[in-house]
C-alpha atoms as a PDB file:
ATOM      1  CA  UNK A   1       0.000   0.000   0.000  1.00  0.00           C
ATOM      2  CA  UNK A   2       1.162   3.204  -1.145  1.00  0.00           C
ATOM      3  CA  UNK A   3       2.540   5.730   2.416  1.00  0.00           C
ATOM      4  CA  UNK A   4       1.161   9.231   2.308  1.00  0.00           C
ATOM      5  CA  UNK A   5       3.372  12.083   3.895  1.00  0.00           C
ATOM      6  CA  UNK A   6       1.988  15.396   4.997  1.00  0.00           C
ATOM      7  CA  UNK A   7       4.460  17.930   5.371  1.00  0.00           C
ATOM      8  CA  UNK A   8       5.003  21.230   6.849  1.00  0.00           C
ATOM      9  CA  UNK A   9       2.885  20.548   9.799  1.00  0.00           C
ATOM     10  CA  UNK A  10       3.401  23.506  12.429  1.00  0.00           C
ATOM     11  CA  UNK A  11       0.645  23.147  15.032  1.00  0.00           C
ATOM     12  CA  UNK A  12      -1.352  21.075  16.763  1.00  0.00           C
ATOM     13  CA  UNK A  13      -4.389  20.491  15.143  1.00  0.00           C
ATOM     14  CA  UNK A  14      -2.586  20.587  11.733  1.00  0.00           C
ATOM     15  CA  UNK A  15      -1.097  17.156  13.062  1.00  0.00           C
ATOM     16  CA  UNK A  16      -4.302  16.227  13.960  1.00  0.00           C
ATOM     17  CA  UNK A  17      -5.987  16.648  10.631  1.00  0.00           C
ATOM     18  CA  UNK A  18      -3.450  14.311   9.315  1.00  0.00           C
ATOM     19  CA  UNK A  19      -3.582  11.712  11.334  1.00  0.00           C
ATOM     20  CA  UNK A  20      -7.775  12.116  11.113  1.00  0.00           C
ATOM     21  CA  UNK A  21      -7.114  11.816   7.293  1.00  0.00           C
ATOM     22  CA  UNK A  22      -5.445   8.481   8.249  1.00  0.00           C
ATOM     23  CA  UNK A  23      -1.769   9.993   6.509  1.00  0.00           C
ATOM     24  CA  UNK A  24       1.108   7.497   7.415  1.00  0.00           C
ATOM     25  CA  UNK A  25       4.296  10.418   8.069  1.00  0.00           C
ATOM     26  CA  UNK A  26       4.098  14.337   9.180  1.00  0.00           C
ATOM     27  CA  UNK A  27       7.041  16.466   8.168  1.00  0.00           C
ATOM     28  CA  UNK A  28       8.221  18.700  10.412  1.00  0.00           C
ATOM     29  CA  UNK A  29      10.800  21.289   8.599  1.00  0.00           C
ATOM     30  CA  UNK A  30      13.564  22.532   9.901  1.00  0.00           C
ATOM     31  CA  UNK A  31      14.868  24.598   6.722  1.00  0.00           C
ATOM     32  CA  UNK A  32      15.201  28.517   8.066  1.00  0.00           C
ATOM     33  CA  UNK A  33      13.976  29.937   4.464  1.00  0.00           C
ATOM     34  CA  UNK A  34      10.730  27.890   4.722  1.00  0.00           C
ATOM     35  CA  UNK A  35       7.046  29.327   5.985  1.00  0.00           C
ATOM     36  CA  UNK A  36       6.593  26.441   7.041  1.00  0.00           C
ATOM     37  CA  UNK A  37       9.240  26.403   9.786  1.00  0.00           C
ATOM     38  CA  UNK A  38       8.961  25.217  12.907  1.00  0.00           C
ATOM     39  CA  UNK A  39      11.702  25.374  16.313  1.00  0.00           C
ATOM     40  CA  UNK A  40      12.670  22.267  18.405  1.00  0.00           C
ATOM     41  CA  UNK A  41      10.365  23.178  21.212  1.00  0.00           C
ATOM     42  CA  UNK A  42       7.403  23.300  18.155  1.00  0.00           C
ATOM     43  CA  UNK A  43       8.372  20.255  16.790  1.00  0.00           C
ATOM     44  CA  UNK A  44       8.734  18.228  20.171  1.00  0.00           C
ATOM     45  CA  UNK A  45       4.843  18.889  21.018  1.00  0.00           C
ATOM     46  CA  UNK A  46       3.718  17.934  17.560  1.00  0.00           C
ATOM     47  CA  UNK A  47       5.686  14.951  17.511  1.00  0.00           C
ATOM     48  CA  UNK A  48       5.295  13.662  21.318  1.00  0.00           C
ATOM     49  CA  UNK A  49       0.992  14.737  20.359  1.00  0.00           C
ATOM     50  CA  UNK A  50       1.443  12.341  17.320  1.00  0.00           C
ATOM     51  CA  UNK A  51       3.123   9.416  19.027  1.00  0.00           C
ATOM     52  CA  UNK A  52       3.215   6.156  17.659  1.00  0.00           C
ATOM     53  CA  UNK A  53       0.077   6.972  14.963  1.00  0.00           C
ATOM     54  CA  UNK A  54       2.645   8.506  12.347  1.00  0.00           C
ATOM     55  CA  UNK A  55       6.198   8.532  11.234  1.00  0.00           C
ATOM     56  CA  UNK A  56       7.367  12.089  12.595  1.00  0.00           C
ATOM     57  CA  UNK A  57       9.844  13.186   9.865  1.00  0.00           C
ATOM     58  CA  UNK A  58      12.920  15.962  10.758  1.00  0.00           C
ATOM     59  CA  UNK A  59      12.558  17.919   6.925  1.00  0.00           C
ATOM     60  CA  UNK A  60      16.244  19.829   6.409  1.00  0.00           C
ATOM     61  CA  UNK A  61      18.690  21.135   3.889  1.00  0.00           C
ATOM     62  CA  UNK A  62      22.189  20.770   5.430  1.00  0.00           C
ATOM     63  CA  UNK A  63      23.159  18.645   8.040  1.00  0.00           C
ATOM     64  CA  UNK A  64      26.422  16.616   9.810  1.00  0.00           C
ATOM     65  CA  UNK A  65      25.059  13.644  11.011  1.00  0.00           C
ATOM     66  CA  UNK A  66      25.363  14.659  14.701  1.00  0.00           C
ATOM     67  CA  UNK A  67      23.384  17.848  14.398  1.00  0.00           C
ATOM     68  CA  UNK A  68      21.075  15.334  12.608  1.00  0.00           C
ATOM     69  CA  UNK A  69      21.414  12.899  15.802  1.00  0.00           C
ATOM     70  CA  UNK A  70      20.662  15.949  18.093  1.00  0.00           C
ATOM     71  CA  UNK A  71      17.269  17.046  16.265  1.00  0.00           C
ATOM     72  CA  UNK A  72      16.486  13.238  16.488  1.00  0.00           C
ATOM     73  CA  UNK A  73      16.895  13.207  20.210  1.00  0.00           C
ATOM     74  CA  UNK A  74      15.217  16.638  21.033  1.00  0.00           C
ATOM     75  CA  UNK A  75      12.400  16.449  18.922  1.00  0.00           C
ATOM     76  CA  UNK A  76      11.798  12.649  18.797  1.00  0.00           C
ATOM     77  CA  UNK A  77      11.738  11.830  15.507  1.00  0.00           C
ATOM     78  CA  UNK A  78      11.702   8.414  13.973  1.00  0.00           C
ATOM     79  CA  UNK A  79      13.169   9.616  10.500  1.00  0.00           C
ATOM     80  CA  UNK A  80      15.067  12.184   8.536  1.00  0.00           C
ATOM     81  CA  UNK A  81      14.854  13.727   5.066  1.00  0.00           C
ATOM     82  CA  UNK A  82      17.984  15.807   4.250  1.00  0.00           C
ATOM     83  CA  UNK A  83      19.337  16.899   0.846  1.00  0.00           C
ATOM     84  CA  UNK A  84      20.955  14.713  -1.375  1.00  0.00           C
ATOM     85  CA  UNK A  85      23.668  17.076  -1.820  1.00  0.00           C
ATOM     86  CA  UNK A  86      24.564  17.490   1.753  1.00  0.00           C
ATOM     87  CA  UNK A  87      24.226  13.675   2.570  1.00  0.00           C
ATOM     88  CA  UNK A  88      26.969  11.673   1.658  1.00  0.00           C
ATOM     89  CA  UNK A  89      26.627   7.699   1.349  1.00  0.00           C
ATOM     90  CA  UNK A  90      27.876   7.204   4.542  1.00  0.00           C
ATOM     91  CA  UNK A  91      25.368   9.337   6.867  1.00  0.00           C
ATOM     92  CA  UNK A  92      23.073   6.790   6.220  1.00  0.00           C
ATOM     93  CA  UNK A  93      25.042   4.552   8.365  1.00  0.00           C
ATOM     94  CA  UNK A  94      25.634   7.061  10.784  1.00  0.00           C
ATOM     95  CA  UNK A  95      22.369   8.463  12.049  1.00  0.00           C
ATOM     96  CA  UNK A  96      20.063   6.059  14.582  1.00  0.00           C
ATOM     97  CA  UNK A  97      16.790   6.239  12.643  1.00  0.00           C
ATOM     98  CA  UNK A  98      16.121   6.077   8.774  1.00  0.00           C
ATOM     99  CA  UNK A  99      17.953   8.998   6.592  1.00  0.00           C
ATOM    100  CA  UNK A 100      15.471   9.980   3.067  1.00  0.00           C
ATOM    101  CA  UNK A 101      17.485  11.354   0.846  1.00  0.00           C
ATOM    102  CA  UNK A 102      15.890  14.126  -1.368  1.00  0.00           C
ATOM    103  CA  UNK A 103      16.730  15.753  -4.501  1.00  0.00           C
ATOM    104  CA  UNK A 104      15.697  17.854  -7.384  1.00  0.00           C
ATOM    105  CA  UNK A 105      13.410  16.101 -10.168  1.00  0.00           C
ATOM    106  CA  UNK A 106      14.708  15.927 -13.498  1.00  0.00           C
ATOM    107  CA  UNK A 107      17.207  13.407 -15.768  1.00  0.00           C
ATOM    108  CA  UNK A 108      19.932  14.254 -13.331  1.00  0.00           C
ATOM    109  CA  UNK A 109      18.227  12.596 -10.536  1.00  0.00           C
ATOM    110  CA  UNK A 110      18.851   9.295 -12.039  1.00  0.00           C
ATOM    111  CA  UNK A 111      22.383  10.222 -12.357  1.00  0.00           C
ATOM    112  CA  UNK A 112      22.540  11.674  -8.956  1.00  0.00           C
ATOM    113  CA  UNK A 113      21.257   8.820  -7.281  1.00  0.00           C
ATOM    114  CA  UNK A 114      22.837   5.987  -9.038  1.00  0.00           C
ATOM    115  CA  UNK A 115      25.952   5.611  -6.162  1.00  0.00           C
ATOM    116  CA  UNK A 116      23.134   5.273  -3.703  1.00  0.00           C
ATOM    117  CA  UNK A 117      21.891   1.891  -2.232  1.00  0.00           C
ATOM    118  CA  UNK A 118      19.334   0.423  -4.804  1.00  0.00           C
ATOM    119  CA  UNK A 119      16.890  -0.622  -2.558  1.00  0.00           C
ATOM    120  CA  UNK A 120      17.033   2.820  -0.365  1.00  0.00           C
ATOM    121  CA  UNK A 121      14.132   5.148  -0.936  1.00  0.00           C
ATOM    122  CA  UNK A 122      14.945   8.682  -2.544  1.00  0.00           C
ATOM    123  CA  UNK A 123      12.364  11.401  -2.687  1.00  0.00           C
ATOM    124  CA  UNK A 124      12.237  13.501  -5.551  1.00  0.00           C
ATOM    125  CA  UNK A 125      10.700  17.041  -5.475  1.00  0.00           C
ATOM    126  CA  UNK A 126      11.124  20.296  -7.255  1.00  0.00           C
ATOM    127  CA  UNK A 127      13.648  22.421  -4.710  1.00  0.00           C
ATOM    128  CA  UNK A 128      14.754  26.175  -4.826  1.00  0.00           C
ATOM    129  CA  UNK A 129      17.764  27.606  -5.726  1.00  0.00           C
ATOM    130  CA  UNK A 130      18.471  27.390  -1.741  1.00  0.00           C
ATOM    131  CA  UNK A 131      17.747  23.254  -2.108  1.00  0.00           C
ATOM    132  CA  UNK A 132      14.569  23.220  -0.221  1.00  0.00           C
ATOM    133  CA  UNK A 133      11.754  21.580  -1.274  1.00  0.00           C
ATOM    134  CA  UNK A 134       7.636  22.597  -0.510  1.00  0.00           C
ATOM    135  CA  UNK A 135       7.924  24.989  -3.855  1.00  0.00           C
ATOM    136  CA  UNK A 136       4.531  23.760  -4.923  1.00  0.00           C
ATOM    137  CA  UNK A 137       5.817  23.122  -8.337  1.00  0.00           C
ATOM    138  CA  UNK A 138       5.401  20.032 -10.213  1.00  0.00           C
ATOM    139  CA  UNK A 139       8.219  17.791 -10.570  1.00  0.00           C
ATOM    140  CA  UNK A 140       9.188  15.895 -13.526  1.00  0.00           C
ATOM    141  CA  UNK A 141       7.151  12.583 -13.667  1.00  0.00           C
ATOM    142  CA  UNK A 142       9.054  11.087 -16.704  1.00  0.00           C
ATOM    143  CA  UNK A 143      12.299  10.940 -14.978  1.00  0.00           C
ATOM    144  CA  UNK A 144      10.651  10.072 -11.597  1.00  0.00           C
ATOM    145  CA  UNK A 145       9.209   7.121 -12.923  1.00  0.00           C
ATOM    146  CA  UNK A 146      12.082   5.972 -14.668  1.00  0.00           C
ATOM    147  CA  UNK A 147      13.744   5.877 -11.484  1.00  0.00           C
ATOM    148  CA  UNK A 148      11.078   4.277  -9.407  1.00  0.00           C
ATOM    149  CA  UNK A 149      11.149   1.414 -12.103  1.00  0.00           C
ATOM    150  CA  UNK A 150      14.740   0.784 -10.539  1.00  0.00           C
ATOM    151  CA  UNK A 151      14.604   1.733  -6.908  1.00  0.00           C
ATOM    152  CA  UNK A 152      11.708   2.887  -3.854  1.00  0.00           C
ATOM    153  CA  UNK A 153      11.086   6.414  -4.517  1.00  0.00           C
ATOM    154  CA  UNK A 154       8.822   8.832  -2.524  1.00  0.00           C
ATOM    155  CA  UNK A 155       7.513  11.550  -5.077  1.00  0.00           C
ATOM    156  CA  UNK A 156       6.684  15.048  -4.003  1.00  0.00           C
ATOM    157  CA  UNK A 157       6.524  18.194  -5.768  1.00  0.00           C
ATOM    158  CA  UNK A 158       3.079  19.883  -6.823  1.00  0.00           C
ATOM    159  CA  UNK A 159       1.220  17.453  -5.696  1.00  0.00           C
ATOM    160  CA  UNK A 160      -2.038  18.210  -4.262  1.00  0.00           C
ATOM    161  CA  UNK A 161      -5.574  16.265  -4.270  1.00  0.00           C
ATOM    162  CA  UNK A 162      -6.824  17.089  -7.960  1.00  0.00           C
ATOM    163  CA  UNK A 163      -3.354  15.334 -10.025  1.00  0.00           C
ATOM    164  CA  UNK A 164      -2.285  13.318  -6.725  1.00  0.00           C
ATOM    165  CA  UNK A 165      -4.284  10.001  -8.439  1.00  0.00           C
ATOM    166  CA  UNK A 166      -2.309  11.002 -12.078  1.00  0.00           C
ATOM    167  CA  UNK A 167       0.870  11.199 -10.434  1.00  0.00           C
ATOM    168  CA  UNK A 168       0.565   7.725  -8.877  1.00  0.00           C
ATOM    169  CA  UNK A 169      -0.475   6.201 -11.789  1.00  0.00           C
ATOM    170  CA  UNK A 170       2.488   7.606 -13.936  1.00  0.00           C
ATOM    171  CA  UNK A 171       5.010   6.882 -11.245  1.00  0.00           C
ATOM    172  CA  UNK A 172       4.216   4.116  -9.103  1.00  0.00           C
ATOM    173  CA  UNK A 173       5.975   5.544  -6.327  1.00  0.00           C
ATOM    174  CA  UNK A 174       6.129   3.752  -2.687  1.00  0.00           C
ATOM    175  CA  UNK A 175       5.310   7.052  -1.118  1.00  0.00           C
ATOM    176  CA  UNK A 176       3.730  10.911  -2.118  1.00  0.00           C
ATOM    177  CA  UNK A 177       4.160  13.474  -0.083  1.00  0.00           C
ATOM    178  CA  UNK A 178       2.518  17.385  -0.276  1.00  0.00           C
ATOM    179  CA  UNK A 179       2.640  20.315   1.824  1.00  0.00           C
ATOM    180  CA  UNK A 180       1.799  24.039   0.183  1.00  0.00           C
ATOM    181  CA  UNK A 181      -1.087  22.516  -1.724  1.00  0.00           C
ATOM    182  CA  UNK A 182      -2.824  21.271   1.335  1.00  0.00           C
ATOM    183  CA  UNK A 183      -2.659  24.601   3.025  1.00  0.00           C
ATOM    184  CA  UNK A 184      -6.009  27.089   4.208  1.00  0.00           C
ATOM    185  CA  UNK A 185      -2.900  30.006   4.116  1.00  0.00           C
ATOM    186  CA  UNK A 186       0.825  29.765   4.478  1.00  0.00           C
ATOM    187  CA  UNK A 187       1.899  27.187   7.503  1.00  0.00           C
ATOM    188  CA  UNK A 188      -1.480  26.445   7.974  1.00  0.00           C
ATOM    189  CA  UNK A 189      -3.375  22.905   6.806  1.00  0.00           C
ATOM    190  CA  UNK A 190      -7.056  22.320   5.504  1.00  0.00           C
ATOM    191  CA  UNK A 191      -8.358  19.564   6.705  1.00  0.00           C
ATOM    192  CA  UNK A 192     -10.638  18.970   4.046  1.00  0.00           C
ATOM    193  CA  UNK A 193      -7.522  18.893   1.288  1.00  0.00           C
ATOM    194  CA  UNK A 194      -5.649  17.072   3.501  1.00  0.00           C
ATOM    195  CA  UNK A 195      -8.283  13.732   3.581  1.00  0.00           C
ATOM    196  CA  UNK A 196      -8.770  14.462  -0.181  1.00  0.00           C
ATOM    197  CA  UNK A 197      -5.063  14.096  -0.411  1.00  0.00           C
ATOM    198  CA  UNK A 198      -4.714  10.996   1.463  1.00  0.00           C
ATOM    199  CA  UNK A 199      -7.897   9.569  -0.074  1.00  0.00           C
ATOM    200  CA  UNK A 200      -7.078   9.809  -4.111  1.00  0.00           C
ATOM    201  CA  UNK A 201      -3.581   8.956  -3.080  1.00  0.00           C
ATOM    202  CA  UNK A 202      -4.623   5.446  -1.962  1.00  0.00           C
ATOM    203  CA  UNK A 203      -7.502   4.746  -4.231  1.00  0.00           C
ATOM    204  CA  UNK A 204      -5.099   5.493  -6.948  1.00  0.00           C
ATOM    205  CA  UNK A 205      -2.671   2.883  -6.057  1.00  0.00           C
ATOM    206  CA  UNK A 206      -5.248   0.568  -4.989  1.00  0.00           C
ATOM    207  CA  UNK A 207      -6.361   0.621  -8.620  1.00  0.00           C
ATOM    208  CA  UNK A 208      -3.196   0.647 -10.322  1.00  0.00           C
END
């Protein structure tokens, strides 16, 4: 079964909506150039309020692995996403929960993440100039699904309830994950786009 992601959650009941709309992961970003932002003491409510009903993902650009192992620790997260271009091969190793690697969208990407474990998941998303993602545009679905023919990949980028089914179908990927598109106003959810989210996203692999 295809895992659904919800990122850029910053409050409370923006977690809540999420796990209401039955979404497998929250994001939690870290990046200082996103609106979408939250601090350690933010992020350690949300995630110690979600608990055990959702993956509580630490969302960043540039990270050692011990500043990575220190967000883990004082927020409580069970994963990471960093950068593919600040996470060398061997972070991986080095960090005490699951490391996603993300990059840009595009032909590179399969280029980019050929020296990478084949059977570790990548997420592909259309980042700024600054290499953060939650842009809100599309990302390049002929490239991402030539990758997820070889490897896991997580597919973000534009996403949002109304092409979320497309997407799927065109990629396959293992996971989808939105954030701006789901939004009332910036940093802020709507629970209604978030279920309609989560819901296409899984009848749409459930009928691929």
């Amino acid at each position: 079964m295809i895992r659904v992601k919800v990122c850029g959650i910053t409050t409370l009941a923006d977690a809540r909506a999420a796990l209401d709309a039955g979404a497998d992961a929250i994001g939690l970003v870290f990046h200082p150039g996103s609106a979408r932002r939250v601090t350690v003491g933010q992020a350690r409510e949300i995630s110690d309020f979600v608990g055990a009903r959702a993956a509580r993902v630490g969302v960043v650009v540039d990270a050692t692995a011990a500043e990575l192992e220190l967000l883990v620790g004082a927020c409580h997260l069970t994963a990471v996403q960093a950068n593919l271009r600040s996470c060398p091969r061997e972070l991986v190793a080095e960090v005490s929960v699951p490391v996603l690697p993300y990059l840009g969208s595009g032909p590179s990407a399969l280029v980019r993440a050929s020296a990478w474990w084949p059977r570790l998941p990548v997420l592909l998303d259309a980042v700024d100039a600054s290499g953060g993602g939650g842009t809100g545009r599309a990302s390049d679905l002929g490239s991402a699904a030539a990758l997820a023919r070889h490897r896991p990949v997580w597919l973000a980028g534009g996403l949002a309830p109304e092409n979320v089914a497309a997407a799927v179908r065109a990629v396959r990927p293992v996971g989808v994950d939105a954030s701006s598109s789901l939004e009332a106003s910036p940093g802020r959810k709507d629970p209604a786009k978030v279920l309609s989210f989560v819901t296409e996203a899984r009848r749409a692999a459930e009928l691929s």
